[in-house]
Protein backbone atom coordinates (compact mmCIF):
# COMPACT_ATOMS: atom_id res chain seq x y z
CA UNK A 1 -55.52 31.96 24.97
CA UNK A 2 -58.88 32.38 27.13
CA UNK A 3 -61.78 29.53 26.88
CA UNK A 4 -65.20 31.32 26.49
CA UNK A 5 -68.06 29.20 26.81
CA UNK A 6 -70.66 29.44 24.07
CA UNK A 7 -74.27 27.54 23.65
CA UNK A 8 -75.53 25.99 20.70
CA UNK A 9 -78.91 24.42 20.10
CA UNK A 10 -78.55 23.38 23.62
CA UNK A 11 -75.30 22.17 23.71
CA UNK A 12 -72.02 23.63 25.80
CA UNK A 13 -69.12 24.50 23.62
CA UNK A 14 -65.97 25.31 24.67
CA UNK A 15 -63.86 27.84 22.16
CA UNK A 16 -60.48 29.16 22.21
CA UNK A 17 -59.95 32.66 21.10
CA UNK A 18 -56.74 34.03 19.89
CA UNK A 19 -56.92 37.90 21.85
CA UNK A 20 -53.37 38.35 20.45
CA UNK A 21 -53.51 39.24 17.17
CA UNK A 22 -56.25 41.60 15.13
CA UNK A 23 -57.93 41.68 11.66
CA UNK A 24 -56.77 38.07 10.22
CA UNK A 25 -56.63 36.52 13.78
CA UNK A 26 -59.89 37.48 14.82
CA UNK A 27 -61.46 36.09 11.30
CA UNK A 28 -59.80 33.01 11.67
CA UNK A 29 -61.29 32.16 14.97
CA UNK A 30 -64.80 33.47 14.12
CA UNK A 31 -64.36 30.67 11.15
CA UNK A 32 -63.59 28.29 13.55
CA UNK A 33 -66.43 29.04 16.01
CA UNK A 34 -68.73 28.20 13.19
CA UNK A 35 -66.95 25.39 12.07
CA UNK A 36 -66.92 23.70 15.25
CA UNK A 37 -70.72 24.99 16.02
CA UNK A 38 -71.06 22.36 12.56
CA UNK A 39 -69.46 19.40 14.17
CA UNK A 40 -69.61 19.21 17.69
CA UNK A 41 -73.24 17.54 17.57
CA UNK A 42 -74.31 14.54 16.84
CA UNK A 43 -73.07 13.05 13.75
CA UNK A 44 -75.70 12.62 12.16
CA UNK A 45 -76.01 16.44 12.22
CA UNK A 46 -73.17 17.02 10.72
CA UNK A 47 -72.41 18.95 7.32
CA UNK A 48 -73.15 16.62 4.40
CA UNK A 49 -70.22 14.57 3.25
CA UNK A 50 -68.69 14.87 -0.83
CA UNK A 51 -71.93 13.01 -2.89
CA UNK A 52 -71.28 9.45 -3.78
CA UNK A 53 -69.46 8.86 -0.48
CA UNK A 54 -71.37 5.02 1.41
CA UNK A 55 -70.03 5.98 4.33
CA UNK A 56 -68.56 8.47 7.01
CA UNK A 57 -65.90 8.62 9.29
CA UNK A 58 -65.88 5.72 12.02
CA UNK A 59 -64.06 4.91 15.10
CA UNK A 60 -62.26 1.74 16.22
CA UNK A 61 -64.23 -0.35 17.86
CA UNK A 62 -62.77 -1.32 21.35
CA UNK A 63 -60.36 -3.73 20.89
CA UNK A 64 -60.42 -5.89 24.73
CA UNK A 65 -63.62 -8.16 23.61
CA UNK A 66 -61.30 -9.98 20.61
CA UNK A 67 -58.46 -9.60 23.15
CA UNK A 68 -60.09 -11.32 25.31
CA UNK A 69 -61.06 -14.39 22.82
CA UNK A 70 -57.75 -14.92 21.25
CA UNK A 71 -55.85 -18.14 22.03
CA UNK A 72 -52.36 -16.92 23.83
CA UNK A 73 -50.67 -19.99 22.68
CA UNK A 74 -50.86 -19.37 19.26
CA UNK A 75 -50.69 -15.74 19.40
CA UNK A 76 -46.89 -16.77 21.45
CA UNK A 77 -46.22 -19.33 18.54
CA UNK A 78 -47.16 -17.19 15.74
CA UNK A 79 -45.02 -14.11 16.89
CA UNK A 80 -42.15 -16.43 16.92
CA UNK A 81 -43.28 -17.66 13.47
CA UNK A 82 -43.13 -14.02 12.15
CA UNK A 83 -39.88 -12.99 13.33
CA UNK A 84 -38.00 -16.18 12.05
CA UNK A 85 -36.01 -15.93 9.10
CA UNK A 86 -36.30 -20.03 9.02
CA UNK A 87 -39.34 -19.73 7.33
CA UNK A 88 -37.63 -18.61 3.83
CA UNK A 89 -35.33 -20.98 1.97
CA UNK A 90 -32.38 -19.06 2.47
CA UNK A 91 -32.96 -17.96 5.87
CA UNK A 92 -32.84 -14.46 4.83
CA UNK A 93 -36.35 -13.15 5.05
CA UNK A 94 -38.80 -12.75 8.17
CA UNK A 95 -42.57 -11.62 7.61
CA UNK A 96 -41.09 -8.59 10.20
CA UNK A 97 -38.10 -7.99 7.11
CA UNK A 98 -40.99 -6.72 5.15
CA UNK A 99 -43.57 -5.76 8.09
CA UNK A 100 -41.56 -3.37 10.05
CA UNK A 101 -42.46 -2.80 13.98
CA UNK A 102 -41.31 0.99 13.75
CA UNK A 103 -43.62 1.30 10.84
CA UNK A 104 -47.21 0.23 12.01
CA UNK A 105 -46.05 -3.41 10.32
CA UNK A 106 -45.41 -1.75 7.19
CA UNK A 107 -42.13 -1.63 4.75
CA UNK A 108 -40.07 1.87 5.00
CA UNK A 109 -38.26 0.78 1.37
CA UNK A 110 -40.44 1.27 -1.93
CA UNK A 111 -40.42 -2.32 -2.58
CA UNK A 112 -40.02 -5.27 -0.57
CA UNK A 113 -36.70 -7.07 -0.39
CA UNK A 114 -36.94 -11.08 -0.55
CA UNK A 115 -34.34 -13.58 -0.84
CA UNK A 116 -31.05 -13.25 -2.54
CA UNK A 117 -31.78 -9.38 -2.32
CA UNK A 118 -34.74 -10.10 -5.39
CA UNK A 119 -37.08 -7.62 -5.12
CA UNK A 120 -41.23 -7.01 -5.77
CA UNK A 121 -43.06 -4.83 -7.33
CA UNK A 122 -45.25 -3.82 -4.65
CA UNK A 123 -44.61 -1.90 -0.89
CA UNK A 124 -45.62 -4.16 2.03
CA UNK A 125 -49.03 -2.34 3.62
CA UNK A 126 -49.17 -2.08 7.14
CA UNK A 127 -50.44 -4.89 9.29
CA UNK A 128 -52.16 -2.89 12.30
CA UNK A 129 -56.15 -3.28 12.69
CA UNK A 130 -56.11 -6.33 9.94
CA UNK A 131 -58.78 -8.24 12.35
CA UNK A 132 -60.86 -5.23 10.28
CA UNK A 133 -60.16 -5.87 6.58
CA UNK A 134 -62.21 -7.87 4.23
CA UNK A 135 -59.67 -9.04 2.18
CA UNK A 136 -55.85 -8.70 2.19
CA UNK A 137 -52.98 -7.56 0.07
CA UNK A 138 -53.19 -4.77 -2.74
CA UNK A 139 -55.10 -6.58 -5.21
CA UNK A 140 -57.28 -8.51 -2.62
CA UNK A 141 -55.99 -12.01 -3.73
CA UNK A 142 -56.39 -13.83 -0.15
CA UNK A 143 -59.79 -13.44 1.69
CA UNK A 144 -58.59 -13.96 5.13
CA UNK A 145 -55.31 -14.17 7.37
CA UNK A 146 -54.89 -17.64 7.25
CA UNK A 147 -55.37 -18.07 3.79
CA UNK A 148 -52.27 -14.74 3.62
CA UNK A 149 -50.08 -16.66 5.24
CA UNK A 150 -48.82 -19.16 2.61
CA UNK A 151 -48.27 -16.59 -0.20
CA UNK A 152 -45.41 -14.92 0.67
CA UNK A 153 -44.19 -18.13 2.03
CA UNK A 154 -44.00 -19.46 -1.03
CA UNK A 155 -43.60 -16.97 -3.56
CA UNK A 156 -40.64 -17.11 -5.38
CA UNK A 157 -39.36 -13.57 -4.81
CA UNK A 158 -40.81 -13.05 -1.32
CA UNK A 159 -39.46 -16.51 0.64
CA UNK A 160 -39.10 -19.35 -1.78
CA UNK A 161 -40.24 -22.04 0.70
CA UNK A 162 -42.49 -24.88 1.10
CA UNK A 163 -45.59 -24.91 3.36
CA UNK A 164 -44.96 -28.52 4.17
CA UNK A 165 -41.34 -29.01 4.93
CA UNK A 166 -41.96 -25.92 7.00
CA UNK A 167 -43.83 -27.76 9.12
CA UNK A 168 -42.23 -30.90 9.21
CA UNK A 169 -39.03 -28.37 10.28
CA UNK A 170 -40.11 -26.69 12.63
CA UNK A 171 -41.55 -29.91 15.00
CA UNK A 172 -37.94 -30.56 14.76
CA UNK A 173 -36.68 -26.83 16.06
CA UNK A 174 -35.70 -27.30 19.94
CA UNK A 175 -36.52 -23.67 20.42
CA UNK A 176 -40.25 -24.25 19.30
CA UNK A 177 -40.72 -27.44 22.02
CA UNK A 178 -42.21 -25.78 24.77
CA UNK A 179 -44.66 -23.27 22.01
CA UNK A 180 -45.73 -26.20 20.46
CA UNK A 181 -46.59 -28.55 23.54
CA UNK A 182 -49.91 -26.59 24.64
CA UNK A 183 -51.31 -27.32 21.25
CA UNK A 184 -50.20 -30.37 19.66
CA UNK A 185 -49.59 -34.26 21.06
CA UNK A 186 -47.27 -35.42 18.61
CA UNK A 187 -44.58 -33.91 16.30
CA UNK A 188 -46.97 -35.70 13.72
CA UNK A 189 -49.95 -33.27 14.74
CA UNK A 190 -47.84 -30.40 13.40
CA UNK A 191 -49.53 -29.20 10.36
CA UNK A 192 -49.14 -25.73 7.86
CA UNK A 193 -52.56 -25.52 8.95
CA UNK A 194 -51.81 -24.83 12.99
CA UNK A 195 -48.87 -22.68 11.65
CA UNK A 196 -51.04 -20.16 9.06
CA UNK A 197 -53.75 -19.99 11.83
CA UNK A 198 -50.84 -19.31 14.85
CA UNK A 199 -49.77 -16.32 12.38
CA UNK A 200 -53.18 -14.95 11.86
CA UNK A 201 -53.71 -15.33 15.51
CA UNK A 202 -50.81 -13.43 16.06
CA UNK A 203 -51.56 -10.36 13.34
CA UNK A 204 -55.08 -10.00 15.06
CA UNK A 205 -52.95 -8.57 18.21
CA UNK A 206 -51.74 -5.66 15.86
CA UNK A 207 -54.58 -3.33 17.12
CA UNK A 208 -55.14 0.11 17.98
CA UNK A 209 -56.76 1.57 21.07
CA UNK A 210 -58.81 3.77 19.93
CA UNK A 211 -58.43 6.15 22.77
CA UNK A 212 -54.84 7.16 22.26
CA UNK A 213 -56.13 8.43 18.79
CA UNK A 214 -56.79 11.86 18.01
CA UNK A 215 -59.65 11.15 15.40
CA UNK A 216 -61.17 8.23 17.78
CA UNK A 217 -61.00 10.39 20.46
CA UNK A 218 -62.97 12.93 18.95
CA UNK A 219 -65.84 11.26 17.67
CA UNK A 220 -66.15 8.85 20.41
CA UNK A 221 -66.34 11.81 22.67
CA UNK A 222 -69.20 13.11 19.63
CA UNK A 223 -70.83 9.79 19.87
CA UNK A 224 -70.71 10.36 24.11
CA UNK A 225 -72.22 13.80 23.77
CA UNK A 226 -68.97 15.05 25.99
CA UNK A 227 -67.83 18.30 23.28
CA UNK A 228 -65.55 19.85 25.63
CA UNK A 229 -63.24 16.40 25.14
CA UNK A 230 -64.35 16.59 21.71
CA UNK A 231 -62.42 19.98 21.22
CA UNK A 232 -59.54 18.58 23.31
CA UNK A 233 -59.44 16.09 20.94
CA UNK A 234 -58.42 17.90 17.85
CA UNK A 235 -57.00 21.49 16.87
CA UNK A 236 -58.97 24.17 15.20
CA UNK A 237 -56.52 23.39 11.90
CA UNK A 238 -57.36 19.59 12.14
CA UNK A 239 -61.32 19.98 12.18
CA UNK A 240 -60.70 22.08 9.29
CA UNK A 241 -58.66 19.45 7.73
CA UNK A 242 -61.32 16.86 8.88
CA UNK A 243 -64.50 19.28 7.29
CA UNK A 244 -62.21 19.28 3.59
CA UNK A 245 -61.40 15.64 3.81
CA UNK A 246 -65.64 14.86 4.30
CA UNK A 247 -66.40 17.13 1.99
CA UNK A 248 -64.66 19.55 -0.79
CA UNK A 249 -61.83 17.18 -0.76
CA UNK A 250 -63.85 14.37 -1.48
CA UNK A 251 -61.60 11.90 0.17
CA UNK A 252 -64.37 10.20 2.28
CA UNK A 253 -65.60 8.69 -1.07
CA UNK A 254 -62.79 5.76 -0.66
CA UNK A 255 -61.48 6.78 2.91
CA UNK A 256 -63.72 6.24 5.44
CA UNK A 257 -65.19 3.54 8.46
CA UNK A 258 -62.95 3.04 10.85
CA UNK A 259 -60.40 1.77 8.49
CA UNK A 260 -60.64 4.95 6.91
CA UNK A 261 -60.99 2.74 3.18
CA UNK A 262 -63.88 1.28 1.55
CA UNK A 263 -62.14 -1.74 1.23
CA UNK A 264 -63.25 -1.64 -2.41
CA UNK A 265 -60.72 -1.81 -5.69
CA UNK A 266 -60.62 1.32 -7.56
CA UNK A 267 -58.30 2.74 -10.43
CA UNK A 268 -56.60 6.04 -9.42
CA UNK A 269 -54.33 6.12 -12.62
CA UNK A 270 -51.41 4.66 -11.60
CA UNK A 271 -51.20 1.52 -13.08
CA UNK A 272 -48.09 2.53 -15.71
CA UNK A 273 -49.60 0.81 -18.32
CA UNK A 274 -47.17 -0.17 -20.69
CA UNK A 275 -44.51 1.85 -19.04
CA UNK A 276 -42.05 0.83 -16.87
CA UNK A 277 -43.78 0.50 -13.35
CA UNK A 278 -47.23 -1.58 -15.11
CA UNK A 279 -48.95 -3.25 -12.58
CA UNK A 280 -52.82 -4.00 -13.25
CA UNK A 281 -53.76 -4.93 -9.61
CA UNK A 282 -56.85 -6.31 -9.39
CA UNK A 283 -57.08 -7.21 -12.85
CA UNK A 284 -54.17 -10.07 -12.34
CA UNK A 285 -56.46 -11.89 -9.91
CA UNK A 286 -59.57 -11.81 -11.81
CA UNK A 287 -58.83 -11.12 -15.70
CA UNK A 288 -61.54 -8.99 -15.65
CA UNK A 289 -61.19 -5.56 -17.66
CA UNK A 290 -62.77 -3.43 -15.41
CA UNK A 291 -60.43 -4.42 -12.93
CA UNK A 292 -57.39 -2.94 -14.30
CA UNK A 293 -55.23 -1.17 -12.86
CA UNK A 294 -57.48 -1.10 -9.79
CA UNK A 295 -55.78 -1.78 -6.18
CA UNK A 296 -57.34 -1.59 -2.81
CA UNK A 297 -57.89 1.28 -0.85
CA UNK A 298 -55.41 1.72 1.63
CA UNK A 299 -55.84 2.44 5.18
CA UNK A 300 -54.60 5.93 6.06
CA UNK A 301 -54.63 4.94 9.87
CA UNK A 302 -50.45 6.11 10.70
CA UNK A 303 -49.88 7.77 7.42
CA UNK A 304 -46.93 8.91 8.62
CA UNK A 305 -45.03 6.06 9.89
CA UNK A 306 -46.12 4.08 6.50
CA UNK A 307 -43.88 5.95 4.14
CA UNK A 308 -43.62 5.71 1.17
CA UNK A 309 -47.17 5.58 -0.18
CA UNK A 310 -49.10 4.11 -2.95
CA UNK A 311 -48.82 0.33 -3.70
CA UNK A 312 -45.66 0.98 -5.81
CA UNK A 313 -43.86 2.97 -3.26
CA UNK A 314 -43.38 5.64 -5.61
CA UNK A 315 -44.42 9.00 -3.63
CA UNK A 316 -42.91 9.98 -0.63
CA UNK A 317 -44.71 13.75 -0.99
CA UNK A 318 -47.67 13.87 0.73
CA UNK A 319 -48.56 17.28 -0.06
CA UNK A 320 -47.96 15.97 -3.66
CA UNK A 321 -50.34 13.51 -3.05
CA UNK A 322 -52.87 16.21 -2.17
CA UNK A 323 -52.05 18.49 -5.36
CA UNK A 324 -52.83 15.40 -7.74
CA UNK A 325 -55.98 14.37 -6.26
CA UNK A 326 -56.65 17.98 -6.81
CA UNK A 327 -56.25 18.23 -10.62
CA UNK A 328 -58.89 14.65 -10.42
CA UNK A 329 -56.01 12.04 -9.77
CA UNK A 330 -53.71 10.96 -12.80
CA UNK A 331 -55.44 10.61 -15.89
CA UNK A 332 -52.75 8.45 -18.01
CA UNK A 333 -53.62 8.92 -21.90
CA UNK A 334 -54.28 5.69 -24.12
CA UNK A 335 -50.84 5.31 -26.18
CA UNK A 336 -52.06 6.36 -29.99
CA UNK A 337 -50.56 2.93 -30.67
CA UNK A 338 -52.53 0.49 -28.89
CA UNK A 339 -54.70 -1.10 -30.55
CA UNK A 340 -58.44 -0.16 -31.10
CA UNK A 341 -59.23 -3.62 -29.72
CA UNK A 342 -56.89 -3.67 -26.55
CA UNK A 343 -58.98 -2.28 -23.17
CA UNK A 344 -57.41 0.62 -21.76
CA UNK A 345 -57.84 1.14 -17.97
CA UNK A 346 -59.42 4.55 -17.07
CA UNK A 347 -59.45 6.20 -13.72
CA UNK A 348 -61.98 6.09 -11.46
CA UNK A 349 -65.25 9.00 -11.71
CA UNK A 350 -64.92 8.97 -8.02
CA UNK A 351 -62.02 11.14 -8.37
CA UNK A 352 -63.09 14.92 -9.40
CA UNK A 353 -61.15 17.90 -9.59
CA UNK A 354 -61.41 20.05 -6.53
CA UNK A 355 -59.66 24.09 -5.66
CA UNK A 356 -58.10 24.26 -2.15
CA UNK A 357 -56.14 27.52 -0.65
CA UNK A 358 -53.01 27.09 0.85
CA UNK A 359 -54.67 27.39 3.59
CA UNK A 360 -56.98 24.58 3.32
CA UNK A 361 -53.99 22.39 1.60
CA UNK A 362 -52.43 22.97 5.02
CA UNK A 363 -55.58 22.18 6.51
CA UNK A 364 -56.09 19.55 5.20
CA UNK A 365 -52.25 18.16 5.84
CA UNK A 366 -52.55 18.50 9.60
CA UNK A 367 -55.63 16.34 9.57
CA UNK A 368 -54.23 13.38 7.66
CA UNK A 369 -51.01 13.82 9.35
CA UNK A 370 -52.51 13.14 12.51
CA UNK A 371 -54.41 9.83 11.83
């Protein structure tokens, strides 16, 4: 590989070109000259993104300033909080059983496991970045991390315990004496309330630097004007993969800001209505029709270390994934025996059929992967 400097509307590019193979090889990299003549600009420049999309791609913000104002005693009290099987009734059942270190705080298994081996309906989401989300869990039921804390606590599958006697318990632990004594005066001061907020404190450490990431990297280095570490930044397969995701591919209609989701409730067709995986989402908190079926945008920040996907667990295929948002997502039929009266939940008009080569499917792949 050579690097061959090229100029664009005023701007240095730096391009590799393949000189080892003819024909195919040679169109390839002329394709990806143009492509990254499209994107390494400002980003406002860039090719539109898919119509109906609010937003566009984003990058972390830096993560030292909220470092900086979080309370180290309760961030210390609230890890040990959310590695202690104590806080379920049995004593079987951590928040890190279901929020997984080696998965970006997510849950490997397609369901979560709580005590005596019961087990949900729903995969644990990841935990990393959650100082950015808006609301929390898949049908956005709690509206901050404090608020979180107490429902698995005391859900009956989850932990089975009791906010309260947690409390009074854990003034009593020996091994929670010296993480207590910076915050409280008394045993008596020791409250669910310091607890919830010592976990939250805790979660808001889960965060990413956006520098070690490939997709941060690039567009802070777009947003810096620096597009020879923009090209570092990502292969001549991933900007592909990036350019298909903004626009043929659509995904930047849910998938985008720096969470890389809308945070917004949407139905994608997988709600199993009347089947044997139902699960309305959205609609269980709110009753409203409109909100059936529909779950939360996930993040796709470490896609790969979050496996299995959806909020059922159910797919562990990404490329799978790909070839049904392809064909427009799943578009369930209304059983010919429901009646005329009963709401049926249909799929989202965000989600349009699209054509992608293997190429681009491949594309496409790399990009994702790589977030």
């Amino acid at each position: 590989m050579v690097k061959k400097c090229l100029t664009h509307i005023g701007y240095p590019l730096v391009m590799a070109i393949s000189l080892a193979a003819p024909g195919h090889a040679a169109q390839q990299s002329a394709t990806s000259e143009t492509l990254w003549q499209s994107y390494l600009k400002p980003q406002s420049e860039w090719p539109a993104r898919a119509p109906t999309a609010t937003a566009d791609l984003a990058a972390l913000p830096d993560p030292k300033p909220l470092r900086d104002q979080l309370n180290r005693d309760r961030v210390a009290l609230g890890k040990k909080l959310f590695h202690d099987t104590r806080l379920s009734a049995t004593g079987e059942v951590s928040c890190a059983s279901c929020h997984d270190t080696a998965h970006a705080f997510a849950d490997p298994r397609r369901v979560s496991i709580g005590v005596k081996q019961q087990t949900g309906k729903r995969n644990a989401p990841a935990l990393m970045n959650t100082h950015l989300w808006d609301s929390f869990f898949w049908d956005g039921r709690a509206a901050s991390l404090k608020q979180q804390a107490a429902m698995p606590v005391e859900d009956p599958i989850e932990m089975a315990h009791n906010t309260r006697i947690i409390a009074r318990q854990v003034a009593q632990y020996p091994d929670y004496r010296d993480l207590l004594a910076p915050l409280t005066r008394t045993p008596q001061d020791i409250s669910w309330e310091l607890l919830a907020e010592s976990l939250a404190e805790f979660q808001r450490t889960l965060m990413d630097d956006p520098k070690t990431q490939p997709l941060d990297s690039f567009l802070l280095a777009i947003e810096a004007g620096d597009w020879q570490e923009a090209q570092n930044a990502l292969t001549d397969q991933q900007l592909q993969g990036l350019h298909l995701f903004r626009t043929k591919a659509g995904c930047i209609k849910c998938h985008n800001g720096p969470l890389l989701s809308d945070q917004r409730f949407h139905n994608t067709g997988l709600h199993y209505f009347g089947r044997k995986f139902e699960d309305l989402g959205r609609y269980e908190i709110t009753g409203k029709n409109q909100d059936m079926g529909a779950f939360r945008t996930p993040s796709l920040r470490h896609l790969m270390a979050t496996k299995p996907w959806m909020h059922n667990g159910l797919f562990t295929q990404l490329e799978g994934i790909i070839r049904m948002y392809e064909h427009g997502g799943a578009r369930p039929r209304r059983p010919a025996t429901l009646p005329a009266e009963q709401y049926y939940p249909t799929t989202t008009q965000l989600l349009t059929p699209f054509d992608l080569t293997p190429a681009e499917r491949q594309a496409l792949l790399a990009f994702i992967k790589a977030l």
